[in-house]
PDB file of N, CA and C in Angstrom:
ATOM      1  N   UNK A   1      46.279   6.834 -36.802  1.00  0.00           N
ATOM      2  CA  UNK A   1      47.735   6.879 -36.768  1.00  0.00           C
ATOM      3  C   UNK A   1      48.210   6.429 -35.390  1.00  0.00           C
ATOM      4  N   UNK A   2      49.145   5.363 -35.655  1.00  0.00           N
ATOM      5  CA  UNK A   2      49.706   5.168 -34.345  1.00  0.00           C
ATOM      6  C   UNK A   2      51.834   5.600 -34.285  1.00  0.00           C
ATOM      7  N   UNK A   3      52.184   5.997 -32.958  1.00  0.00           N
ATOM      8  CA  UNK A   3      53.104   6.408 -32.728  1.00  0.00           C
ATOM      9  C   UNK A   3      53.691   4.904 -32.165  1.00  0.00           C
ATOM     10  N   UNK A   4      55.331   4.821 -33.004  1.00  0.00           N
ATOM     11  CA  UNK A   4      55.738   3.720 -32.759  1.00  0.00           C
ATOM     12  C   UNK A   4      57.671   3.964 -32.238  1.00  0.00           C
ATOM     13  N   UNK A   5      57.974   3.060 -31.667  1.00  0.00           N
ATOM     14  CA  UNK A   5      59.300   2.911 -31.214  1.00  0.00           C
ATOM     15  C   UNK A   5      60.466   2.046 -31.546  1.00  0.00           C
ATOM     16  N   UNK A   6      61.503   2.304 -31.688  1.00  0.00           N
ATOM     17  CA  UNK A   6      61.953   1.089 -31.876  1.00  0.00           C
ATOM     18  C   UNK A   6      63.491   0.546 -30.817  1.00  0.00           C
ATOM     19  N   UNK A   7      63.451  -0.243 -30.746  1.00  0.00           N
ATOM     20  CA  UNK A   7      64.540  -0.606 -28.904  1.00  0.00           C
ATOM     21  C   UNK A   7      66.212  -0.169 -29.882  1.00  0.00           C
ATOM     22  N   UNK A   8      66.776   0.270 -29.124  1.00  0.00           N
ATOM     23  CA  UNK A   8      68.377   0.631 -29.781  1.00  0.00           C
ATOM     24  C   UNK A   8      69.370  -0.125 -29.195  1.00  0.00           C
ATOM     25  N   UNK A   9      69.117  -1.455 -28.137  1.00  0.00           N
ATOM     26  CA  UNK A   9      69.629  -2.450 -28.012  1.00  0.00           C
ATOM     27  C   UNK A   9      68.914  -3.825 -28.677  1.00  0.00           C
ATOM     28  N   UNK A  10      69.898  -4.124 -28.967  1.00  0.00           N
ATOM     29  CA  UNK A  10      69.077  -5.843 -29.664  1.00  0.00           C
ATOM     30  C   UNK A  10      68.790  -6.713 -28.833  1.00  0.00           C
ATOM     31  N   UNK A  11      68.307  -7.464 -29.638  1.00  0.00           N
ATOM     32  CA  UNK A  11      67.846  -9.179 -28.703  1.00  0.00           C
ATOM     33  C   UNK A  11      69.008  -9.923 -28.956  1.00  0.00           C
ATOM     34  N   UNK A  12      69.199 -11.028 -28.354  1.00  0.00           N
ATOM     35  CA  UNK A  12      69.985 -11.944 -28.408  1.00  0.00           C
ATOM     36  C   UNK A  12      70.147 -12.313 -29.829  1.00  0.00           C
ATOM     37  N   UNK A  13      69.040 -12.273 -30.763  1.00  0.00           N
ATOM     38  CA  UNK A  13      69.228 -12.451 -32.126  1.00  0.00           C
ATOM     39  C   UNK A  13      69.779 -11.556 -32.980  1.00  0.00           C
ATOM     40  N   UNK A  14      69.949 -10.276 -32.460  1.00  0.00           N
ATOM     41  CA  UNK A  14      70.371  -9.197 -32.955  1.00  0.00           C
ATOM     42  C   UNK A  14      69.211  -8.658 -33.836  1.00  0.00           C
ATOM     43  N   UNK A  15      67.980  -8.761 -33.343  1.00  0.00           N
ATOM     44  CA  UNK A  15      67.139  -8.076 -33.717  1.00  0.00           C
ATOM     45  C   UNK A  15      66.957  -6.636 -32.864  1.00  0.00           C
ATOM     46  N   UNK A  16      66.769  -5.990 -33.363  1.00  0.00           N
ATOM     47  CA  UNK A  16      65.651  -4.284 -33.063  1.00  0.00           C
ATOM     48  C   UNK A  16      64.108  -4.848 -33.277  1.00  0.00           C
ATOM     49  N   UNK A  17      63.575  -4.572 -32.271  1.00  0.00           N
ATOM     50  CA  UNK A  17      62.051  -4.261 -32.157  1.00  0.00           C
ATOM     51  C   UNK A  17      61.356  -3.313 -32.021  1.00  0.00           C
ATOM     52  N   UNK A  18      60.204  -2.976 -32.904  1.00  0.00           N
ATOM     53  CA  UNK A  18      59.412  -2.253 -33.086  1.00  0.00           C
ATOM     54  C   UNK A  18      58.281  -2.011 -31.987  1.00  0.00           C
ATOM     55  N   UNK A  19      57.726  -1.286 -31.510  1.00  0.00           N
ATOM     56  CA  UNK A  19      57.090  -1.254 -30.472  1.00  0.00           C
ATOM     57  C   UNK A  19      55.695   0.249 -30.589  1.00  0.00           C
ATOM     58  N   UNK A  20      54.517  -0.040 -29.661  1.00  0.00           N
ATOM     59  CA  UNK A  20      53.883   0.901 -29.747  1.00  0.00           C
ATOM     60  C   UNK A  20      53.871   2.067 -28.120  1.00  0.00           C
ATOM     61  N   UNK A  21      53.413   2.773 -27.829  1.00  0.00           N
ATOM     62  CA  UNK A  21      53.345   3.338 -26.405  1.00  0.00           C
ATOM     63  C   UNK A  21      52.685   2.735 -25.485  1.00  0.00           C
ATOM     64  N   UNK A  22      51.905   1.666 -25.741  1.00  0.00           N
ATOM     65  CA  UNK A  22      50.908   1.048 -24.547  1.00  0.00           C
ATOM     66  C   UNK A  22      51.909  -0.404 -24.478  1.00  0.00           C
ATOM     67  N   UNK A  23      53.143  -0.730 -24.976  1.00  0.00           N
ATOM     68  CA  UNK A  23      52.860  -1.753 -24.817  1.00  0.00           C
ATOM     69  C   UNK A  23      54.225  -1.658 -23.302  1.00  0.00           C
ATOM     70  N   UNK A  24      53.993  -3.528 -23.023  1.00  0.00           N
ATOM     71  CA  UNK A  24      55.094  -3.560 -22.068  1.00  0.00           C
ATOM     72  C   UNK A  24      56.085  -3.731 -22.153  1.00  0.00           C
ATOM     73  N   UNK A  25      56.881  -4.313 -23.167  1.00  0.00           N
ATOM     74  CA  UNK A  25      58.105  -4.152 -23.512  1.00  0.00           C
ATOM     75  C   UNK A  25      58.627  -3.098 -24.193  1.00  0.00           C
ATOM     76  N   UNK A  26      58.342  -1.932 -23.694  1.00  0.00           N
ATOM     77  CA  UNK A  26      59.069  -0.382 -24.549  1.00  0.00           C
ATOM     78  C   UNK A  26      59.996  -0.126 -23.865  1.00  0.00           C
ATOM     79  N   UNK A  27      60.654   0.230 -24.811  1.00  0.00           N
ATOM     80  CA  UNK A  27      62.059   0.241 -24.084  1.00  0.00           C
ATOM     81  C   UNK A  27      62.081   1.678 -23.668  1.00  0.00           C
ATOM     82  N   UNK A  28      62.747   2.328 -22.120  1.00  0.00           N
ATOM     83  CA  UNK A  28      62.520   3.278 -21.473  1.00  0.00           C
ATOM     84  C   UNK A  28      63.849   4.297 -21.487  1.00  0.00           C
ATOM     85  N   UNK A  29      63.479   5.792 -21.944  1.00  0.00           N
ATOM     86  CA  UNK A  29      64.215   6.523 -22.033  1.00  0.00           C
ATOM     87  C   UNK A  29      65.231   6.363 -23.432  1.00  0.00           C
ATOM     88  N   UNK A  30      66.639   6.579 -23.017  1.00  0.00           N
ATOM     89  CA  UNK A  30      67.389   6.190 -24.292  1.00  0.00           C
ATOM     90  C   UNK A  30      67.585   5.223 -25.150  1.00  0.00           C
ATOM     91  N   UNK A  31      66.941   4.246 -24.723  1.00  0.00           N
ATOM     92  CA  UNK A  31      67.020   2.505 -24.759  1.00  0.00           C
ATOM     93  C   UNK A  31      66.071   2.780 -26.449  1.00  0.00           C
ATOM     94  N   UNK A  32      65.353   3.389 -26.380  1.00  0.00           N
ATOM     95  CA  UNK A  32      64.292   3.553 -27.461  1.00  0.00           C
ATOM     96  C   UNK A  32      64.785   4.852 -28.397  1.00  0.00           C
ATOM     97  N   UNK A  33      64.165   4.474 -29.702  1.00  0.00           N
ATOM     98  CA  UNK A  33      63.743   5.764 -30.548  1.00  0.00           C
ATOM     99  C   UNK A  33      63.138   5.983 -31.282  1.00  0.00           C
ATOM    100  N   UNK A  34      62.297   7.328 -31.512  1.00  0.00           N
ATOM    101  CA  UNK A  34      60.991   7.350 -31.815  1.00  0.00           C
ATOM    102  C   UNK A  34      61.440   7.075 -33.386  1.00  0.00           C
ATOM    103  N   UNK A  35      60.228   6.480 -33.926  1.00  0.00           N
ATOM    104  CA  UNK A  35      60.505   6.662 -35.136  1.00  0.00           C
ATOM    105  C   UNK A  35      59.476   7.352 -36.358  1.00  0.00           C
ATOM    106  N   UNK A  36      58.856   7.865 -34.991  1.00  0.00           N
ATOM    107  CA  UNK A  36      57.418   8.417 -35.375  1.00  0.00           C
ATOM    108  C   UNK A  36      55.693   7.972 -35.614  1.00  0.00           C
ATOM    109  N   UNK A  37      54.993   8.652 -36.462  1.00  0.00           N
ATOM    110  CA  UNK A  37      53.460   8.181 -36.162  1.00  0.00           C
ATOM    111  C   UNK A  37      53.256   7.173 -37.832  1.00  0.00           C
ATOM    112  N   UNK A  38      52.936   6.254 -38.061  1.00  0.00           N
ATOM    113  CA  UNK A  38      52.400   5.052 -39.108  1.00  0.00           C
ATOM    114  C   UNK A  38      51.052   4.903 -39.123  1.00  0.00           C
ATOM    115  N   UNK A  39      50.220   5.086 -40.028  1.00  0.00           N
ATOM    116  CA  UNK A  39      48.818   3.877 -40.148  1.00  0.00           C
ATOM    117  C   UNK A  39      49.231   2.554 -39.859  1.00  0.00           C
ATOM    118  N   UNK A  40      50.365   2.034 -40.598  1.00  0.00           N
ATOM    119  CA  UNK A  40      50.606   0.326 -39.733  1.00  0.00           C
ATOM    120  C   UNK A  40      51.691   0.287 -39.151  1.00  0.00           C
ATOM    121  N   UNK A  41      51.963  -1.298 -38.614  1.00  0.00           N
ATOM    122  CA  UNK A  41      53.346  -1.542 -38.033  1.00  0.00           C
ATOM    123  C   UNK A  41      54.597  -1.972 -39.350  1.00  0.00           C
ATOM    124  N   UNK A  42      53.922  -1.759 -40.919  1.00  0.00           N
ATOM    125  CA  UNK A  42      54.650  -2.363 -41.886  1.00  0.00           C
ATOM    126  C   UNK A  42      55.717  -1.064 -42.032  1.00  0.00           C
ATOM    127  N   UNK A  43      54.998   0.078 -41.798  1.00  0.00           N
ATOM    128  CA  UNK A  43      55.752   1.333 -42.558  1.00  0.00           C
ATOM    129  C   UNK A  43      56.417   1.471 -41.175  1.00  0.00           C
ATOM    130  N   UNK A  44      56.115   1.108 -39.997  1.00  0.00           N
ATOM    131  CA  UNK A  44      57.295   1.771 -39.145  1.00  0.00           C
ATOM    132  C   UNK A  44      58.446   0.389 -39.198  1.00  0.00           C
ATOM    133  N   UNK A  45      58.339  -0.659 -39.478  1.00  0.00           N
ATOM    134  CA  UNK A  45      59.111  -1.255 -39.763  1.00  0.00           C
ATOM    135  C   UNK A  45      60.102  -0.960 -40.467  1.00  0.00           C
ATOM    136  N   UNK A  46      59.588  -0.330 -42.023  1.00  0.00           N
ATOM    137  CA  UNK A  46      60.184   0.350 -42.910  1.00  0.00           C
ATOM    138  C   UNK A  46      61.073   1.419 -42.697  1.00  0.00           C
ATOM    139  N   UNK A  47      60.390   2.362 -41.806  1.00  0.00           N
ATOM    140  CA  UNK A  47      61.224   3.349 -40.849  1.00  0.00           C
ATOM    141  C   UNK A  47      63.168   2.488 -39.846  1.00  0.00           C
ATOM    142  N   UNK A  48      62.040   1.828 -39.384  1.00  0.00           N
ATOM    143  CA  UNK A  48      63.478   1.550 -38.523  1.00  0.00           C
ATOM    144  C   UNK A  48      64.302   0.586 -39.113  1.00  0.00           C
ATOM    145  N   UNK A  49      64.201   0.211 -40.347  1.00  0.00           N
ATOM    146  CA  UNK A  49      65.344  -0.957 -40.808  1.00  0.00           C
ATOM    147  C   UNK A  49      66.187   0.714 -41.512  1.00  0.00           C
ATOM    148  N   UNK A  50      65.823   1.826 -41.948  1.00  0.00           N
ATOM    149  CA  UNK A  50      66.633   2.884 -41.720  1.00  0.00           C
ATOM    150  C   UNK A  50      67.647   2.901 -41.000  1.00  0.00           C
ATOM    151  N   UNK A  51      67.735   2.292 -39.608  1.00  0.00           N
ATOM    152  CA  UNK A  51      68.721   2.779 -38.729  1.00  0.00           C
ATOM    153  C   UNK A  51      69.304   1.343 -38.131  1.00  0.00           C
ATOM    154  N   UNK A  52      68.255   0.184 -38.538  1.00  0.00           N
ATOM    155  CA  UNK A  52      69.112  -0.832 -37.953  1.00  0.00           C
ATOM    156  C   UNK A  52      68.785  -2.192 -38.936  1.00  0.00           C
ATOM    157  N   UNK A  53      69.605  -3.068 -39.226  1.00  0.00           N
ATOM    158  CA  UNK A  53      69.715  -4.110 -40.033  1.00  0.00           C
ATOM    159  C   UNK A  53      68.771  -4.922 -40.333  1.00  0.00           C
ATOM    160  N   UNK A  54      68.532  -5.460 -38.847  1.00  0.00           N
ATOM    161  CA  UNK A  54      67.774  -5.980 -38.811  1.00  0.00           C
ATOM    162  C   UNK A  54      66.433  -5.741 -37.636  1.00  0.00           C
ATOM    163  N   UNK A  55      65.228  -5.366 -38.453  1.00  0.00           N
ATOM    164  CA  UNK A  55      64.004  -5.209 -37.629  1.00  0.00           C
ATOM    165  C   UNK A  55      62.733  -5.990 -37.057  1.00  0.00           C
ATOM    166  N   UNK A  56      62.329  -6.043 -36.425  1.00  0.00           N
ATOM    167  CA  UNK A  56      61.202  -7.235 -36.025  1.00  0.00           C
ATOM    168  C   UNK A  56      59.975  -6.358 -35.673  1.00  0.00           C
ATOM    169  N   UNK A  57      59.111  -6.516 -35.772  1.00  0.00           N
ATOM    170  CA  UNK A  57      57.512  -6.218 -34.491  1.00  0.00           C
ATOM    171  C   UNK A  57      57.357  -6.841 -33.349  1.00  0.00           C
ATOM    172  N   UNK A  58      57.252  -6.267 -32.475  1.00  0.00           N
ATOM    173  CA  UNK A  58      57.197  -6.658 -31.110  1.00  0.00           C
ATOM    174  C   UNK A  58      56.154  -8.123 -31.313  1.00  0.00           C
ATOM    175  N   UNK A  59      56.111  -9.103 -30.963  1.00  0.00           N
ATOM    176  CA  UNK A  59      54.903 -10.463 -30.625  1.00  0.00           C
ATOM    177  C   UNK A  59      54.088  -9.661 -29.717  1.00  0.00           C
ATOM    178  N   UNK A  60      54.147  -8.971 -28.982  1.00  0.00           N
ATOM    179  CA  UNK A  60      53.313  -8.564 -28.424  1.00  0.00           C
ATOM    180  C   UNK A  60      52.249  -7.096 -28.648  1.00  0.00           C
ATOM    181  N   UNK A  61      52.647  -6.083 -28.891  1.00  0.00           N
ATOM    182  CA  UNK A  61      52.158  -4.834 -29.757  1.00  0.00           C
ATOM    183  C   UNK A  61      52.102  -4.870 -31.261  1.00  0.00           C
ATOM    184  N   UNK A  62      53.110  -5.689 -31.762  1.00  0.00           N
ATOM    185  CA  UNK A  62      53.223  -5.833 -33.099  1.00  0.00           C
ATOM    186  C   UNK A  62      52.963  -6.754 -33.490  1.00  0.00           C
ATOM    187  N   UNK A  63      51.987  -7.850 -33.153  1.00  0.00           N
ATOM    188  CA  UNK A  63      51.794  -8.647 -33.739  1.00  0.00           C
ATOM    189  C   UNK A  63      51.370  -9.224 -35.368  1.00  0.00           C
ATOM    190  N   UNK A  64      51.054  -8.233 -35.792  1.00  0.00           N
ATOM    191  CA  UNK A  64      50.719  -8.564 -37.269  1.00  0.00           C
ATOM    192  C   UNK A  64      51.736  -8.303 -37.860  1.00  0.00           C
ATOM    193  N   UNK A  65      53.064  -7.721 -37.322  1.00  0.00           N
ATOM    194  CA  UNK A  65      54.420  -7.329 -38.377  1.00  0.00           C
ATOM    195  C   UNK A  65      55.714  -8.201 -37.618  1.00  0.00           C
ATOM    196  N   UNK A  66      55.495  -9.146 -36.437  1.00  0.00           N
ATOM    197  CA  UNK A  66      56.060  -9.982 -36.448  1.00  0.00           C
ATOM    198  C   UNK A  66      56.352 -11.332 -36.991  1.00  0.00           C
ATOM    199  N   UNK A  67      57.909 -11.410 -37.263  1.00  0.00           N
ATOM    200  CA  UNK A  67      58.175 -12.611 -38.311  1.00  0.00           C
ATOM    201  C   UNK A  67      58.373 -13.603 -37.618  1.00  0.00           C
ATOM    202  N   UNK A  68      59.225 -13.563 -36.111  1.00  0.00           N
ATOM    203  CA  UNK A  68      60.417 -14.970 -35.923  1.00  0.00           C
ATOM    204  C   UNK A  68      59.593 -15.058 -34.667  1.00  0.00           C
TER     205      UNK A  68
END
């Protein structure tokens, strides 16, 4: 099980990204929210399109659940 994040500001695309604890783009303090622990990055994906429209996987921590 991994514990995952997701940023509560967007990208320029108006994406939310998904994120894990080791990686380097986590977003720090309020900027983030947990969205809890997943076997993959598909179900926390699943988790955070819950709270925001549109979701991505980090290219970098998330690479297997990134689309764009």
């Amino acid at each position: 099980m991994q514990h995952y994040y997701v940023d509560n500001q967007a990208k320029e695309n108006g994406v939310h990204e998904v994120h894990t604890p080791r990686c380097s783009y986590l977003p720090e303090g309020e900027n983030g929210l947990y969205l809890g622990s997943f076997t993959n990055c598909s179900d926390a994906l699943h988790a955070a399109s819950g709270h925001y429209e549109k979701v991505n996987g980090c290219s970098w921590c998330c690479s297997t659940c990134h689309t764009e």
